[in-house]
C-alpha atoms as a PDB file:
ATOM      1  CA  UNK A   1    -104.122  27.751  73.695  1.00  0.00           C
ATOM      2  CA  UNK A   2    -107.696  26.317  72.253  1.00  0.00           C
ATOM      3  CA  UNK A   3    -106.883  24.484  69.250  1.00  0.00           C
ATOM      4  CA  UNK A   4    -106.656  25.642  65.704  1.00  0.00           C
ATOM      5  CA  UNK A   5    -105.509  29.168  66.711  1.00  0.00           C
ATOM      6  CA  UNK A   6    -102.982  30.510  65.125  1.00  0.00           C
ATOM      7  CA  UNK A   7    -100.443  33.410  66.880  1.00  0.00           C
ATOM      8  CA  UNK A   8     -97.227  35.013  64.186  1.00  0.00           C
ATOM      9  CA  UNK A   9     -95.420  37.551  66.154  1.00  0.00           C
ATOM     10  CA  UNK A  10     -94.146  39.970  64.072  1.00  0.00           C
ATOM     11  CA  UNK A  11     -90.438  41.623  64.398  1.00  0.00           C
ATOM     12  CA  UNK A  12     -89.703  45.595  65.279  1.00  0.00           C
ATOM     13  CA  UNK A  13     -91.374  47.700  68.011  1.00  0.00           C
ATOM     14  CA  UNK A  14     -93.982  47.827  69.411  1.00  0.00           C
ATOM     15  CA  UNK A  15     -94.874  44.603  69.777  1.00  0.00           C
ATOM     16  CA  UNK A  16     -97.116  42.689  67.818  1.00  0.00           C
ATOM     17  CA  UNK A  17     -99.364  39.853  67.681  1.00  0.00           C
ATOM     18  CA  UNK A  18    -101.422  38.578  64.556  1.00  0.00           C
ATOM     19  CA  UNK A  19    -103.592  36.181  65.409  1.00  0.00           C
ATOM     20  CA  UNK A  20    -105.884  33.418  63.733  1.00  0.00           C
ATOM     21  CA  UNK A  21    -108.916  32.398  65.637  1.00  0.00           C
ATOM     22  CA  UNK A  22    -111.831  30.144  64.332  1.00  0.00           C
ATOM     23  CA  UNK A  23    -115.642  31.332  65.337  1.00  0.00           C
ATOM     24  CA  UNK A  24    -117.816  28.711  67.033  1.00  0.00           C
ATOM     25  CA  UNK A  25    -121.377  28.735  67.066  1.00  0.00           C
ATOM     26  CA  UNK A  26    -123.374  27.055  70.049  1.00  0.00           C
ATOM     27  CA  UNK A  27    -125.617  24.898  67.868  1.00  0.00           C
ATOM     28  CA  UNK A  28    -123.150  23.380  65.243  1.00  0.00           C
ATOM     29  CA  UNK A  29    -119.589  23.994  67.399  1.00  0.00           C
ATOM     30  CA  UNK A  30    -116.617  24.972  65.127  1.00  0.00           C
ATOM     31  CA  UNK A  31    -117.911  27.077  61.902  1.00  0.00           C
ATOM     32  CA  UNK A  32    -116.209  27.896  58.313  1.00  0.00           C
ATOM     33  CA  UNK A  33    -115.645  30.949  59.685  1.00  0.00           C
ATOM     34  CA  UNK A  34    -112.285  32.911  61.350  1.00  0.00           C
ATOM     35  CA  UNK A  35    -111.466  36.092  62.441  1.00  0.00           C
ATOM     36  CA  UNK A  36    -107.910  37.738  62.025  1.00  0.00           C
ATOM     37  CA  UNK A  37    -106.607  40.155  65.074  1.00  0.00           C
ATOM     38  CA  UNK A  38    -103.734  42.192  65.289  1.00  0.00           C
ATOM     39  CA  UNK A  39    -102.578  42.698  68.520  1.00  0.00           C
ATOM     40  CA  UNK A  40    -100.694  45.709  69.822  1.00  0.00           C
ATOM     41  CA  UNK A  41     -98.736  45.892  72.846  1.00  0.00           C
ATOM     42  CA  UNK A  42     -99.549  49.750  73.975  1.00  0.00           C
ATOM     43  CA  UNK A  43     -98.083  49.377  77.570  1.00  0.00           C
ATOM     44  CA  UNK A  44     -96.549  46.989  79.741  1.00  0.00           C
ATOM     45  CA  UNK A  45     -99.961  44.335  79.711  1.00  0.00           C
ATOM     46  CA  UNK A  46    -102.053  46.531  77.727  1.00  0.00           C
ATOM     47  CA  UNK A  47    -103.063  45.430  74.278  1.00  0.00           C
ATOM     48  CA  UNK A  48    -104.741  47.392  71.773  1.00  0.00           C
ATOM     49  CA  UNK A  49    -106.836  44.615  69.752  1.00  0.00           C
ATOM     50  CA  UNK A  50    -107.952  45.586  65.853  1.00  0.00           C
ATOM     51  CA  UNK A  51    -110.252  43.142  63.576  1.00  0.00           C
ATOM     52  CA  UNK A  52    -108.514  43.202  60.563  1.00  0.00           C
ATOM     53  CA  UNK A  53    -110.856  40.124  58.367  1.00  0.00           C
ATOM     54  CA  UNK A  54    -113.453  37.899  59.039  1.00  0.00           C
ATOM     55  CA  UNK A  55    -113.133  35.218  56.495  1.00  0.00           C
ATOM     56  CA  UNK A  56    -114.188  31.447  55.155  1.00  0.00           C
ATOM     57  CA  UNK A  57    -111.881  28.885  56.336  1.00  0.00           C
END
């Protein structure tokens, strides 16, 4: 896992990810900025992925 993400799985059913993830630009590499995920298992595999906050580190 790239470094500085963050993954909480949460208790009950389905199951569920939330996940941490810092944005990178090209020019300047790792930014200020991260995005929060929740991910939802909807099937053996399958994962339904919602952007819940983009935010200022």
């Amino acid at each position: 896992m790239p470094a500085g993400v963050d993954v909480i799985e949460l208790e009950g059913s389905p199951r569920r990810l939330f996940v941490v993830l810092p944005l990178m630009t090209e020019e300047e590499g790792v930014s200020d900025l991260s995005v929060e995920m929740m991910f939802t298992e909807v099937a053996p595999h399958l994962w339904l992925i919602a952007i819940e906050n983009i935010h200022v580190l």
